[in-house]
PDB file of N, CA and C in Angstrom:
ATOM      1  N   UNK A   1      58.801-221.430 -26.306  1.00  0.00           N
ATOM      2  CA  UNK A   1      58.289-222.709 -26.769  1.00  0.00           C
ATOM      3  C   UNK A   1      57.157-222.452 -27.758  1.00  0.00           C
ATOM      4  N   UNK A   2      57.174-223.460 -28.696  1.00  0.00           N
ATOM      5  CA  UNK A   2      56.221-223.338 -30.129  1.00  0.00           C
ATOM      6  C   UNK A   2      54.818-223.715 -29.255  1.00  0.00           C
ATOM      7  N   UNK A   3      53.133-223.074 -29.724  1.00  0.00           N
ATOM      8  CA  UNK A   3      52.252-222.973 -29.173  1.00  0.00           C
ATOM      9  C   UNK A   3      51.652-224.283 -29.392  1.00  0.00           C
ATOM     10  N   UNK A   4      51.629-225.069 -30.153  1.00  0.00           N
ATOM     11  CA  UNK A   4      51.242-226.342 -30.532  1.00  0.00           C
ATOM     12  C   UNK A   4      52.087-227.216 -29.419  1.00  0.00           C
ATOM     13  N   UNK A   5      53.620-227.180 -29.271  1.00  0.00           N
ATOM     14  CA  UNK A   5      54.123-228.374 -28.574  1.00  0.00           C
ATOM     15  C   UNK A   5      53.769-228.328 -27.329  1.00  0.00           C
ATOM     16  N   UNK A   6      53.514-226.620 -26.820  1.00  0.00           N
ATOM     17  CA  UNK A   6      53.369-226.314 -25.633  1.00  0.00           C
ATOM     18  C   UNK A   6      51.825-227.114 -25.175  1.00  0.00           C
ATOM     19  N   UNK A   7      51.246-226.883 -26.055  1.00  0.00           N
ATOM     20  CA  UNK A   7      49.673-227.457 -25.716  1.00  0.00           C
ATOM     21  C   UNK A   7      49.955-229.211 -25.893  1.00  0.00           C
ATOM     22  N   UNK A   8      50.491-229.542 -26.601  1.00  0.00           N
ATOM     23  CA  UNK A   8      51.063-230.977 -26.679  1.00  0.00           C
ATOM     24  C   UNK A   8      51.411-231.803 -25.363  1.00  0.00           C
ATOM     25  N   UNK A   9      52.074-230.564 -24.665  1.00  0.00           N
ATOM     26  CA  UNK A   9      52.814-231.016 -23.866  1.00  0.00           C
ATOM     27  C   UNK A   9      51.952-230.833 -22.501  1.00  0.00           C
ATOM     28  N   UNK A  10      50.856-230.144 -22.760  1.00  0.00           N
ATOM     29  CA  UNK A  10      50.211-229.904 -21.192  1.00  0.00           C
ATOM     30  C   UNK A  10      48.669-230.316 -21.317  1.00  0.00           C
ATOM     31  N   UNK A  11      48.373-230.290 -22.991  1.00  0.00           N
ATOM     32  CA  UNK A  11      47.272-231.015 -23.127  1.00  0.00           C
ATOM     33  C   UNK A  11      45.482-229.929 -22.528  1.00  0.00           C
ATOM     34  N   UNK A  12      46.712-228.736 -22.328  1.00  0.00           N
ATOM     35  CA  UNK A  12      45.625-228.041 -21.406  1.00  0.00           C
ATOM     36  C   UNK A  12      45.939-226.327 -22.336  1.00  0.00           C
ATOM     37  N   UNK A  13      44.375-225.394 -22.776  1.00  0.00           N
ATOM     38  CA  UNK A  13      44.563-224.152 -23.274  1.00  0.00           C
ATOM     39  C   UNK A  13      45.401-223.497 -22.507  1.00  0.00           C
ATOM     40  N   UNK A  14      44.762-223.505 -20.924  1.00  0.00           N
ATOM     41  CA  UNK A  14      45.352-222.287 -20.218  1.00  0.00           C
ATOM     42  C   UNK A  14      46.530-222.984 -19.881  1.00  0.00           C
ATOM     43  N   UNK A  15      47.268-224.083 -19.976  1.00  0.00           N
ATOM     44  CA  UNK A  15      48.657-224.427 -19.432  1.00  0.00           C
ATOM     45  C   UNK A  15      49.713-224.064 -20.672  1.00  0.00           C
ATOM     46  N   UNK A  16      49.227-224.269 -21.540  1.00  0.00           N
ATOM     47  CA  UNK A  16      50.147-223.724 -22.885  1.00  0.00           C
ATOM     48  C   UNK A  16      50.218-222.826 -22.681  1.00  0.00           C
ATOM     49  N   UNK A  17      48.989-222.074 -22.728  1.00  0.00           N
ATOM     50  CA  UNK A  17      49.162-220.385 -23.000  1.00  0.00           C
ATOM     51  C   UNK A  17      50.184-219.615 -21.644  1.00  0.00           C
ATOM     52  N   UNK A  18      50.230-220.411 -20.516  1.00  0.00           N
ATOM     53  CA  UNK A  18      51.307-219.649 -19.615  1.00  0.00           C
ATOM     54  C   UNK A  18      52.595-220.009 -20.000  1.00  0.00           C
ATOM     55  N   UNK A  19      52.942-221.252 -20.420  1.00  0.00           N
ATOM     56  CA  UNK A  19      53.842-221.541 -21.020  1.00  0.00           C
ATOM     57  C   UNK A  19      54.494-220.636 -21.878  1.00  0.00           C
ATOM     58  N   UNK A  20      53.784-220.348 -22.888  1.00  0.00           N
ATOM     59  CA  UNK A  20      54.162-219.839 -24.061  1.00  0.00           C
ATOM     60  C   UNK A  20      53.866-218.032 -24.026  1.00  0.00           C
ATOM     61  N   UNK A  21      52.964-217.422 -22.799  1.00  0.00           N
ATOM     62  CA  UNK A  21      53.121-216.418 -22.453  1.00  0.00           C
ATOM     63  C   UNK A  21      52.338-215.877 -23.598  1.00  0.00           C
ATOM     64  N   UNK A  22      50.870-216.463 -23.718  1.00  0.00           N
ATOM     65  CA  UNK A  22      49.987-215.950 -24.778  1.00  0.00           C
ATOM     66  C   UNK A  22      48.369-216.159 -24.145  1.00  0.00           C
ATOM     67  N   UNK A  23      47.654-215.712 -24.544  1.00  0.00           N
ATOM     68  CA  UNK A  23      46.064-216.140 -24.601  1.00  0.00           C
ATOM     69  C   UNK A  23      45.844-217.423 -24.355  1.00  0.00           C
ATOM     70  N   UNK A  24      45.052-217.573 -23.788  1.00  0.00           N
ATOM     71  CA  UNK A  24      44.258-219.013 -23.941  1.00  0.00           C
ATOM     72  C   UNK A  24      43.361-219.533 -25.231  1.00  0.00           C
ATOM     73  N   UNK A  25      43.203-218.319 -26.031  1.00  0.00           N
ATOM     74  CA  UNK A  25      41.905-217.971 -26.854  1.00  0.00           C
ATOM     75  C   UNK A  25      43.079-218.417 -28.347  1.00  0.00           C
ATOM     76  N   UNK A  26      44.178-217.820 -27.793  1.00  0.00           N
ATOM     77  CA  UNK A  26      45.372-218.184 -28.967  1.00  0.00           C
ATOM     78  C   UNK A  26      45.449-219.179 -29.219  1.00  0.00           C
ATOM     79  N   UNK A  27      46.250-220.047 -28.152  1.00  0.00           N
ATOM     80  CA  UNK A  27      46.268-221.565 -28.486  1.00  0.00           C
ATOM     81  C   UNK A  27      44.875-221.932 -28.784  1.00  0.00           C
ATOM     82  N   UNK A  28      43.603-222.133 -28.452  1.00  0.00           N
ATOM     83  CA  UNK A  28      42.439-222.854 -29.127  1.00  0.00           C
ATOM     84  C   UNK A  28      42.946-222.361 -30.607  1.00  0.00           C
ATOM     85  N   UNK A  29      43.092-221.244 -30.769  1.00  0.00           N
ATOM     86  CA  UNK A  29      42.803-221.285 -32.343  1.00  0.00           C
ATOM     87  C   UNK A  29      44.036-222.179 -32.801  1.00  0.00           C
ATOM     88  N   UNK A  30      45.240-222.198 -32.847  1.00  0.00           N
ATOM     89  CA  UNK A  30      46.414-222.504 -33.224  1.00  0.00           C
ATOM     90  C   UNK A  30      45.980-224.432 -33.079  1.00  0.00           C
ATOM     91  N   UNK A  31      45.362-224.230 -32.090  1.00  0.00           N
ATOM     92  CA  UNK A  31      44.907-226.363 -31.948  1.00  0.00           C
ATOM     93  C   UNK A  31      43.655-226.375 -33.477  1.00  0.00           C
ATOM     94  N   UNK A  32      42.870-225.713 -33.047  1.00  0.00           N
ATOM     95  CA  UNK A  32      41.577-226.230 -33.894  1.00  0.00           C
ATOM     96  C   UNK A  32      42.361-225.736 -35.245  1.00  0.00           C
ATOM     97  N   UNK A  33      42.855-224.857 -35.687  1.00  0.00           N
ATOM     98  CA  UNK A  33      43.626-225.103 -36.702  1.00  0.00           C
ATOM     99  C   UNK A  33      44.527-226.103 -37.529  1.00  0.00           C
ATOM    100  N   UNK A  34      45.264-226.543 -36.656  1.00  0.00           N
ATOM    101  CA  UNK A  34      45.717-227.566 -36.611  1.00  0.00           C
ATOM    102  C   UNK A  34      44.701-229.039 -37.109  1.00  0.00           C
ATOM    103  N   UNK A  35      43.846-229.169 -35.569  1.00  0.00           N
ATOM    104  CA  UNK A  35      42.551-230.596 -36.317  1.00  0.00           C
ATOM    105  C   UNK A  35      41.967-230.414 -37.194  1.00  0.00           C
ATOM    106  N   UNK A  36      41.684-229.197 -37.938  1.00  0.00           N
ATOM    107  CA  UNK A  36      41.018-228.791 -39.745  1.00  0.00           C
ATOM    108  C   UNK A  36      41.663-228.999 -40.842  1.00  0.00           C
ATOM    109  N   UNK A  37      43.166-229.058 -40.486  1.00  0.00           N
ATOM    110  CA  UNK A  37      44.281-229.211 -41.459  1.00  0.00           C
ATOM    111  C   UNK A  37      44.891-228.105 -42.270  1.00  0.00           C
ATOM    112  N   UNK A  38      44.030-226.709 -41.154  1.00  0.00           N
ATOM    113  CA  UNK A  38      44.341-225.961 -41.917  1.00  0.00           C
ATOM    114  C   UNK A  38      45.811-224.880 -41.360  1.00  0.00           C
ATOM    115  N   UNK A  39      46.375-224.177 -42.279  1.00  0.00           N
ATOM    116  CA  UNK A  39      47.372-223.291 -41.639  1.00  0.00           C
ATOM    117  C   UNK A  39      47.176-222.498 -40.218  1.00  0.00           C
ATOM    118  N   UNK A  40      47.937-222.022 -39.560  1.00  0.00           N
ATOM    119  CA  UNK A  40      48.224-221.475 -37.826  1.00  0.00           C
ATOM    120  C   UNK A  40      47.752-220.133 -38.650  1.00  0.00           C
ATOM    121  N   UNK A  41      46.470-219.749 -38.271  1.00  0.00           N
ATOM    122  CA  UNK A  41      45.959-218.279 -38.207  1.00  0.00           C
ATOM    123  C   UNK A  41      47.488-217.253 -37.774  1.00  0.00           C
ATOM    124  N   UNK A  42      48.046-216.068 -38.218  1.00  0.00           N
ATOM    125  CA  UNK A  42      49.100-215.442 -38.350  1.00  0.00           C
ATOM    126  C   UNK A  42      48.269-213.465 -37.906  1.00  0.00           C
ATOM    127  N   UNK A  43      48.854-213.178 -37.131  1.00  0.00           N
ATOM    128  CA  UNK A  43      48.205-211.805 -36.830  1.00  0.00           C
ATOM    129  C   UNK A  43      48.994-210.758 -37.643  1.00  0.00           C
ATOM    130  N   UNK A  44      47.604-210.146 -38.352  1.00  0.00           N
ATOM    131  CA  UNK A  44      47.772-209.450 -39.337  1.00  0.00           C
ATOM    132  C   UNK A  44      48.103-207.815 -38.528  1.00  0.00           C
ATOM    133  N   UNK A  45      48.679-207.124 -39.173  1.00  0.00           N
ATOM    134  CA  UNK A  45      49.102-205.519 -38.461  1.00  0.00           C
ATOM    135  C   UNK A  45      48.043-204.218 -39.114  1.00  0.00           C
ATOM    136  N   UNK A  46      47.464-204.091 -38.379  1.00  0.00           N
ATOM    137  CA  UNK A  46      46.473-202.868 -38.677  1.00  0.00           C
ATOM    138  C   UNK A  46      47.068-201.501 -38.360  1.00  0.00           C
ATOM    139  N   UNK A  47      46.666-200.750 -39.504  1.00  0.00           N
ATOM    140  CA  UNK A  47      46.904-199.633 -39.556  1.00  0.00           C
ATOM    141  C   UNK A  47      46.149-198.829 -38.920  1.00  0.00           C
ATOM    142  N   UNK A  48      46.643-197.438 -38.343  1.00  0.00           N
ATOM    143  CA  UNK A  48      45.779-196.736 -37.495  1.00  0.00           C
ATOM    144  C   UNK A  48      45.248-195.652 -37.959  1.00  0.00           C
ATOM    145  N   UNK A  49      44.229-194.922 -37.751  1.00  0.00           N
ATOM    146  CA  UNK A  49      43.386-193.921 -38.605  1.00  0.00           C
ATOM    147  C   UNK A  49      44.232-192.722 -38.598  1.00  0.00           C
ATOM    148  N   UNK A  50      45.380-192.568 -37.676  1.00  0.00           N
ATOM    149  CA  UNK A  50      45.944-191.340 -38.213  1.00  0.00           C
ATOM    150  C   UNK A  50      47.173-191.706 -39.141  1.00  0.00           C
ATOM    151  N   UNK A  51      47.155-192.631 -39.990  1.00  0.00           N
ATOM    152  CA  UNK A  51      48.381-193.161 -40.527  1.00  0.00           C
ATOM    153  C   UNK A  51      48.476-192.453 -41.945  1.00  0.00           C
ATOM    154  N   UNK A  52      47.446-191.810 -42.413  1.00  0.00           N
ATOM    155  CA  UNK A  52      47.441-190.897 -43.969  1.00  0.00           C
ATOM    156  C   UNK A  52      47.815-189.674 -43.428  1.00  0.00           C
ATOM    157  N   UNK A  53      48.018-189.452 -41.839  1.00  0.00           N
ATOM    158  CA  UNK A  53      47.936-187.711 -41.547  1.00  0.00           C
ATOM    159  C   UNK A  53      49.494-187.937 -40.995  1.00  0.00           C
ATOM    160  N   UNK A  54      50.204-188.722 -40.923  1.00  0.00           N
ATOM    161  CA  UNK A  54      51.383-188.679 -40.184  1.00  0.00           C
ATOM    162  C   UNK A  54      52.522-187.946 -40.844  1.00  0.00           C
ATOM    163  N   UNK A  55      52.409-187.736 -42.056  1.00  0.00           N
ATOM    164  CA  UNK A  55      53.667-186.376 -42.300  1.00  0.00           C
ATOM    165  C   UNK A  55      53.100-185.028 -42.100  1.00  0.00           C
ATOM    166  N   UNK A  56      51.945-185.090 -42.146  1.00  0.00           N
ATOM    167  CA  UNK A  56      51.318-183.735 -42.128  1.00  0.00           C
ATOM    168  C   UNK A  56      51.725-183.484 -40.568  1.00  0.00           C
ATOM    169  N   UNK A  57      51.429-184.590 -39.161  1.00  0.00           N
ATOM    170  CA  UNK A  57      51.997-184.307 -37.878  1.00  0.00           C
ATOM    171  C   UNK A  57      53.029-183.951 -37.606  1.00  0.00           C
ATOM    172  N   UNK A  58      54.160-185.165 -38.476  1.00  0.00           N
ATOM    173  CA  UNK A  58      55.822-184.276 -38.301  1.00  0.00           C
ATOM    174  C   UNK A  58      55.845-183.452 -38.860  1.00  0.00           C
ATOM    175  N   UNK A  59      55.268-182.996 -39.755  1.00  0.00           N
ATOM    176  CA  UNK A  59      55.861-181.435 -39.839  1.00  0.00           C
ATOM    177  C   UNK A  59      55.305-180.426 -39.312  1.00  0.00           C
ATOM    178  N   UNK A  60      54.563-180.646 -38.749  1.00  0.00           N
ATOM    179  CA  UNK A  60      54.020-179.609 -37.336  1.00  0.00           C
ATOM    180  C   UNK A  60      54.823-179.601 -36.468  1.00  0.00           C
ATOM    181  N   UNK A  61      55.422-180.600 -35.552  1.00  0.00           N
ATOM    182  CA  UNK A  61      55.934-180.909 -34.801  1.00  0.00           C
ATOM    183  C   UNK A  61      57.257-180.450 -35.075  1.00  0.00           C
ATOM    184  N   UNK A  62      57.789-180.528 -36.178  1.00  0.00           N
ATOM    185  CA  UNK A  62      59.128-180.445 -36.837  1.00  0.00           C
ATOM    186  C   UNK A  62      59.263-178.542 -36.764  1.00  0.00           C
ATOM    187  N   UNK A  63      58.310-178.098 -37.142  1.00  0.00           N
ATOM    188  CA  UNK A  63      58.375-176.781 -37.694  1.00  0.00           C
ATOM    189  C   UNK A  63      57.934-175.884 -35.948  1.00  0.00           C
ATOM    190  N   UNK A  64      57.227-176.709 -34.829  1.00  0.00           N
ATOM    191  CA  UNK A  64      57.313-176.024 -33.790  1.00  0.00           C
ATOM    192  C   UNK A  64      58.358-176.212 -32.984  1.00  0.00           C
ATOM    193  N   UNK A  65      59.051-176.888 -33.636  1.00  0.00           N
ATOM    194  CA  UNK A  65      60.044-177.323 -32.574  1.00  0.00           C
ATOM    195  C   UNK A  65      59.270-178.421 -30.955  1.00  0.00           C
ATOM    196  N   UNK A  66      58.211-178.820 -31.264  1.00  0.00           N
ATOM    197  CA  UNK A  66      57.775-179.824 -29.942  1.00  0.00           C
ATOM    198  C   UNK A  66      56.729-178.650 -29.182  1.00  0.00           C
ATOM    199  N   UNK A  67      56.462-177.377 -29.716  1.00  0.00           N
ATOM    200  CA  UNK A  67      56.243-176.164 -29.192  1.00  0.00           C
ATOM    201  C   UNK A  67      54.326-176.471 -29.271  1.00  0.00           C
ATOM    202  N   UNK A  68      53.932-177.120 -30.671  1.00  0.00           N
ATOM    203  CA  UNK A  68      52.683-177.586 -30.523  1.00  0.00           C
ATOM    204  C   UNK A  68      51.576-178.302 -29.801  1.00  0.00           C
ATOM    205  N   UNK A  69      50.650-177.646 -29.450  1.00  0.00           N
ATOM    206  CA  UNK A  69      49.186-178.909 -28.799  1.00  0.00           C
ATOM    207  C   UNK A  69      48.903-179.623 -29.073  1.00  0.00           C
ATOM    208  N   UNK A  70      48.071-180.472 -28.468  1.00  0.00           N
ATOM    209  CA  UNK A  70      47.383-181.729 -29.674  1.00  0.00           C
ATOM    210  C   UNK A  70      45.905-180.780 -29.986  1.00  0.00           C
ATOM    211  N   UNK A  71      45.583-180.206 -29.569  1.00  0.00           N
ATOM    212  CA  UNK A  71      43.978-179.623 -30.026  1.00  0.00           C
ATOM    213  C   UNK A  71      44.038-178.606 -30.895  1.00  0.00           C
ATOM    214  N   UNK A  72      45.389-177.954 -30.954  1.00  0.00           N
ATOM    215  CA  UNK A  72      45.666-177.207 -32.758  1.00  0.00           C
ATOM    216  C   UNK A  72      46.248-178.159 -33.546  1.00  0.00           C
ATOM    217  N   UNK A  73      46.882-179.067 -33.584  1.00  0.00           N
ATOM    218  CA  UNK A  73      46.683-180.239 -34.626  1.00  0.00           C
ATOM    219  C   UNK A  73      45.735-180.956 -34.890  1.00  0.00           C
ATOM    220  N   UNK A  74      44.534-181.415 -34.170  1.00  0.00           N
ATOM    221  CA  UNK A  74      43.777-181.763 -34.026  1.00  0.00           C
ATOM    222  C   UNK A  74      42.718-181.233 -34.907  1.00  0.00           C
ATOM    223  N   UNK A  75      42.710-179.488 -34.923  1.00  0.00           N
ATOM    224  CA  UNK A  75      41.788-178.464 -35.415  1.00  0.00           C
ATOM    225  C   UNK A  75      42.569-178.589 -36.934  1.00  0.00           C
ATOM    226  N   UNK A  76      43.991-178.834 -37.397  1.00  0.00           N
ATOM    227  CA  UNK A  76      44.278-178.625 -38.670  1.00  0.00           C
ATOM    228  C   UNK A  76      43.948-180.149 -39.744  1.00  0.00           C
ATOM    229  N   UNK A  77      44.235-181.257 -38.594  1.00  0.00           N
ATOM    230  CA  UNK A  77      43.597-182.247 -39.086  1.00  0.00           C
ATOM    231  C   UNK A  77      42.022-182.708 -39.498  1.00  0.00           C
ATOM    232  N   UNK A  78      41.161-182.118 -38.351  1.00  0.00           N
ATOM    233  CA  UNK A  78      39.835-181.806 -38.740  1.00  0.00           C
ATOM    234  C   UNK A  78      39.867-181.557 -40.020  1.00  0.00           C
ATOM    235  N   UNK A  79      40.570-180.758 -40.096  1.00  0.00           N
ATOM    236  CA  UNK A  79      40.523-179.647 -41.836  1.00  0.00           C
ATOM    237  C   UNK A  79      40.539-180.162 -42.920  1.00  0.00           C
ATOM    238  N   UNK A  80      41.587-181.119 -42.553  1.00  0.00           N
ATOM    239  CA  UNK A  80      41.952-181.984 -43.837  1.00  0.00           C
ATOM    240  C   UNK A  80      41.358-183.356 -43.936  1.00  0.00           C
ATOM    241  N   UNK A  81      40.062-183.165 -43.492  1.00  0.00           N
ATOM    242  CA  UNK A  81      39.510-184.305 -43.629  1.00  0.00           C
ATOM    243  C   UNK A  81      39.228-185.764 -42.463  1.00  0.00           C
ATOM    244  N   UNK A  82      40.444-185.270 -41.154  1.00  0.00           N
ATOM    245  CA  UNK A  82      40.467-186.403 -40.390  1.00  0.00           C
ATOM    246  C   UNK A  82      38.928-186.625 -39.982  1.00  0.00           C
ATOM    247  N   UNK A  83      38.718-187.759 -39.333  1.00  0.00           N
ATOM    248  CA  UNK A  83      37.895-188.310 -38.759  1.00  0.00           C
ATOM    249  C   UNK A  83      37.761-188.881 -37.239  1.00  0.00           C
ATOM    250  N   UNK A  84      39.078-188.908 -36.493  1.00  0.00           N
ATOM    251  CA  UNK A  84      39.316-189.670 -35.322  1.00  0.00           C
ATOM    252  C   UNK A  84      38.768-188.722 -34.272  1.00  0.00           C
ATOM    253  N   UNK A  85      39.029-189.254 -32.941  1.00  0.00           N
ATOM    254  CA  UNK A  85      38.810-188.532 -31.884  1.00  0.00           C
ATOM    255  C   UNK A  85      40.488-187.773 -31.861  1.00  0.00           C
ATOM    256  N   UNK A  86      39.928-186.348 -30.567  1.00  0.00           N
ATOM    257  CA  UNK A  86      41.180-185.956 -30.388  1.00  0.00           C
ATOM    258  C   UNK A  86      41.866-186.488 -29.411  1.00  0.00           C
ATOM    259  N   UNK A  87      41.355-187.609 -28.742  1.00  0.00           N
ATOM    260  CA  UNK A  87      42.481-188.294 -28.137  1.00  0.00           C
ATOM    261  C   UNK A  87      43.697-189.492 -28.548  1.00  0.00           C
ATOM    262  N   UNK A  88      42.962-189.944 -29.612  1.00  0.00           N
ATOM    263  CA  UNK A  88      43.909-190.447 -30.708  1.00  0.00           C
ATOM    264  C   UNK A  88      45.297-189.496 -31.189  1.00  0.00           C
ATOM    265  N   UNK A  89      44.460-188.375 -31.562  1.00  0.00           N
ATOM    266  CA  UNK A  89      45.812-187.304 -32.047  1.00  0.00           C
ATOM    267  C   UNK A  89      46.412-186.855 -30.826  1.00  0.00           C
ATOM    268  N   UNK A  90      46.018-186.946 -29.689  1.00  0.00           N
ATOM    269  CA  UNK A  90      47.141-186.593 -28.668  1.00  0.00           C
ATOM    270  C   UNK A  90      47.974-187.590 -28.435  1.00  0.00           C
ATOM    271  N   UNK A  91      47.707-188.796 -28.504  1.00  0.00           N
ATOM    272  CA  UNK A  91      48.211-190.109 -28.202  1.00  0.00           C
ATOM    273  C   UNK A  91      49.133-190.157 -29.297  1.00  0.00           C
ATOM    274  N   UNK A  92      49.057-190.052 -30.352  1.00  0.00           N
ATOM    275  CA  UNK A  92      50.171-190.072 -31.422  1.00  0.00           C
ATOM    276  C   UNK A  92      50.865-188.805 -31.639  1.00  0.00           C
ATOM    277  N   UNK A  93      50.638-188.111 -31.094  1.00  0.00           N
ATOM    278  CA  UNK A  93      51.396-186.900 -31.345  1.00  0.00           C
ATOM    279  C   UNK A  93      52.671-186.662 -30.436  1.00  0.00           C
ATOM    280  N   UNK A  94      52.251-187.261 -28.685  1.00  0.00           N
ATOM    281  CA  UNK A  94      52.996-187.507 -28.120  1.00  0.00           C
ATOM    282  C   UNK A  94      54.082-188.550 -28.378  1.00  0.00           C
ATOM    283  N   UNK A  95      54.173-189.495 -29.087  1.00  0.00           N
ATOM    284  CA  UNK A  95      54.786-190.526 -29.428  1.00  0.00           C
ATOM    285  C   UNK A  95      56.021-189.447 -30.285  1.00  0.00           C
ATOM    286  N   UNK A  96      55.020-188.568 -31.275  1.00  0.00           N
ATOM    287  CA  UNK A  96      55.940-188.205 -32.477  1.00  0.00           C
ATOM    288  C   UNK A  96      56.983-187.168 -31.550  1.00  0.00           C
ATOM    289  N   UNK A  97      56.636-186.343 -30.777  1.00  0.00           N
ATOM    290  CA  UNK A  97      57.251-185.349 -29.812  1.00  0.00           C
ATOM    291  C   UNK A  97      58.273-185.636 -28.885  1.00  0.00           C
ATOM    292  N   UNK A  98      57.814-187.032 -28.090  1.00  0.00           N
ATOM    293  CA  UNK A  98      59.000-187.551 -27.582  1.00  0.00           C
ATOM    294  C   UNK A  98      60.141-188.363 -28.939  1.00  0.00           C
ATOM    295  N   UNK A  99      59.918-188.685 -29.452  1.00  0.00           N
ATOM    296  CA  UNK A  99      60.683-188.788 -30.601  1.00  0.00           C
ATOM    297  C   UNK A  99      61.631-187.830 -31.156  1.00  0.00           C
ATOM    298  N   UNK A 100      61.354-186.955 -31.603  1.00  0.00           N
ATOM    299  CA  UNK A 100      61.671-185.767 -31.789  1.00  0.00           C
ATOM    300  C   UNK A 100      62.785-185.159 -30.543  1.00  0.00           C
ATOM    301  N   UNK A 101      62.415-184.970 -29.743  1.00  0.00           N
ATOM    302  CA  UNK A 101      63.441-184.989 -28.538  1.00  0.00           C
ATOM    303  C   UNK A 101      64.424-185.678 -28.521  1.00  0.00           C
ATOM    304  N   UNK A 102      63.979-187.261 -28.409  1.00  0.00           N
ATOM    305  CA  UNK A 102      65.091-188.095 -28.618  1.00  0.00           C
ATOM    306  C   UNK A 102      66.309-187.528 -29.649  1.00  0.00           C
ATOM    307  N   UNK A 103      65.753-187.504 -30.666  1.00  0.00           N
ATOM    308  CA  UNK A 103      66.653-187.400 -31.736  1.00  0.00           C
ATOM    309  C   UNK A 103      67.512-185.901 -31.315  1.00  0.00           C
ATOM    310  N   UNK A 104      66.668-184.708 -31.194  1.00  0.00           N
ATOM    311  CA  UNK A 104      67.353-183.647 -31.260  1.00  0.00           C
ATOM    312  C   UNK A 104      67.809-182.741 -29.941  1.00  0.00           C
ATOM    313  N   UNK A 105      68.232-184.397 -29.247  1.00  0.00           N
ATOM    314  CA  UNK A 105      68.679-183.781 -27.553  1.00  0.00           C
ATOM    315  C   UNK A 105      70.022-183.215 -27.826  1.00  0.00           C
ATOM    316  N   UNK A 106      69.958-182.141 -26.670  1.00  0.00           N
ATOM    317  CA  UNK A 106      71.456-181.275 -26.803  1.00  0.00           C
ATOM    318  C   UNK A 106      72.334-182.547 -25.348  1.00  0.00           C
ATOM    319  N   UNK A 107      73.650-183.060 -26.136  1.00  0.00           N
ATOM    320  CA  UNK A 107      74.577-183.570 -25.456  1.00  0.00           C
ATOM    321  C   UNK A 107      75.272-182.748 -24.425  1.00  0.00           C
ATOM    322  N   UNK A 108      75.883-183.320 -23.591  1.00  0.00           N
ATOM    323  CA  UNK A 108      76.441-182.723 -22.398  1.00  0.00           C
ATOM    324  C   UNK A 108      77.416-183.950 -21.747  1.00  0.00           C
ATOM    325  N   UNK A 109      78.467-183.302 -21.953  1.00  0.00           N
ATOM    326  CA  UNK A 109      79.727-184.031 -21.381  1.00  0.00           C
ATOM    327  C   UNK A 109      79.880-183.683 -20.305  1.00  0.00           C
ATOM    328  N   UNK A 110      80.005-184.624 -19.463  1.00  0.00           N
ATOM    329  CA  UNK A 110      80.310-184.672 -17.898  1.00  0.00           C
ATOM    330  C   UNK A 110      81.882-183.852 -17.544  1.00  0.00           C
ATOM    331  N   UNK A 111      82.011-182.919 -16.817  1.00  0.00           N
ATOM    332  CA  UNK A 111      83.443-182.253 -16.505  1.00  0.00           C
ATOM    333  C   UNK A 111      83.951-182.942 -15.857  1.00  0.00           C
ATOM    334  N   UNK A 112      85.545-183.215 -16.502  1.00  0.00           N
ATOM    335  CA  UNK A 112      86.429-183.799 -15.483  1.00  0.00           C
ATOM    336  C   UNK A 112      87.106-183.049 -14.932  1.00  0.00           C
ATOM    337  N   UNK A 113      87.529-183.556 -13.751  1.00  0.00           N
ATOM    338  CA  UNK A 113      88.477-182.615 -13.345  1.00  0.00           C
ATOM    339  C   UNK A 113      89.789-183.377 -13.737  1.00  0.00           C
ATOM    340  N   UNK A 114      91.186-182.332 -13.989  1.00  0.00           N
ATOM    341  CA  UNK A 114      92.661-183.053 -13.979  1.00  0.00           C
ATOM    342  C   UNK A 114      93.006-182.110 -12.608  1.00  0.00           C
ATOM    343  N   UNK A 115      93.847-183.209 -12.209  1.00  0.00           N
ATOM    344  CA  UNK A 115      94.001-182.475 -10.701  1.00  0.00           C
ATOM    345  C   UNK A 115      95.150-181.757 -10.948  1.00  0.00           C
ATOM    346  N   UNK A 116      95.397-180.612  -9.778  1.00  0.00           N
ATOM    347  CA  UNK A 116      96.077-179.344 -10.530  1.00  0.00           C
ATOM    348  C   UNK A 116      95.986-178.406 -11.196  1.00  0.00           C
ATOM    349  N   UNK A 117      95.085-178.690 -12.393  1.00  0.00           N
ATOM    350  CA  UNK A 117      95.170-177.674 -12.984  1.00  0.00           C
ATOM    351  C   UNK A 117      94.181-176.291 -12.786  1.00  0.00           C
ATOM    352  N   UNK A 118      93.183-176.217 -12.096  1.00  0.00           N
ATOM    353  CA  UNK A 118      92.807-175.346 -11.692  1.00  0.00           C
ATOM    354  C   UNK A 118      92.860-174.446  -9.960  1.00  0.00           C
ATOM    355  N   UNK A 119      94.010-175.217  -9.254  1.00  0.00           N
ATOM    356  CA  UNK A 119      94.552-174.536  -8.110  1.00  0.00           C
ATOM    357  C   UNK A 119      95.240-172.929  -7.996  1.00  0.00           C
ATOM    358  N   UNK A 120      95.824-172.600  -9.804  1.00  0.00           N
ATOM    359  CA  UNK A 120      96.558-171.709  -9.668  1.00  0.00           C
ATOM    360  C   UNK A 120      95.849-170.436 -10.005  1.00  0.00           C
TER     361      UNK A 120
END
């Protein structure tokens, strides 16, 4: 349900917002927006501080085969200028690693048996 009808309809922040499975803090803005005449505030997507270092990660990751730390990436990013904590770069590094897996899992077909053919 749209956050305006929902509040329309219950007349209440926190009854919309369960409704609609959002903030309470949301709908106020989306109402008082509304009584100003002005457009529904829209959430903008922020970029994260390791987002200039992220090919430099896959190809660490790429070239260890998943074999890498986060605190020797961490030490090569230092290098190049990063700025974050190293728990940031573990936190994204893990993301990139299980990724990486995903993609380059070895398949495995389940054995059937046909009956018979291995009795003799």
């Amino acid at each position: 349900m749209e956050i305006l009808a929902a509040f329309d309809l219950t007349q209440s922040y926190r009854g919309a917002a369960e409704v609609c499975g959002v903030s309470h803090n949301t709908v106020r803005s989306y109402v008082k927006a509304r009584e100003e005449g002005a457009q529904a505030p829209t959430a903008r997507k922020r970029g994260r501080i390791t987002d200039p270092y992220l090919p430099q990660m896959k190809s660490l990751v790429e070239q260890s085969r998943v074999k890498i730390r986060g605190d020797v990436v961490h030490g090569k990013l230092v290098a190049l200028g990063y700025t974050g904590s190293i728990r940031t770069t573990r936190y994204v590094l893990a993301g990139l690693k299980s990724r990486y897996r995903a993609q380059n899992a070895r398949v495995h077909r389940p054995w059937t048996v046909e009956p018979g053919l291995w009795l003799l």
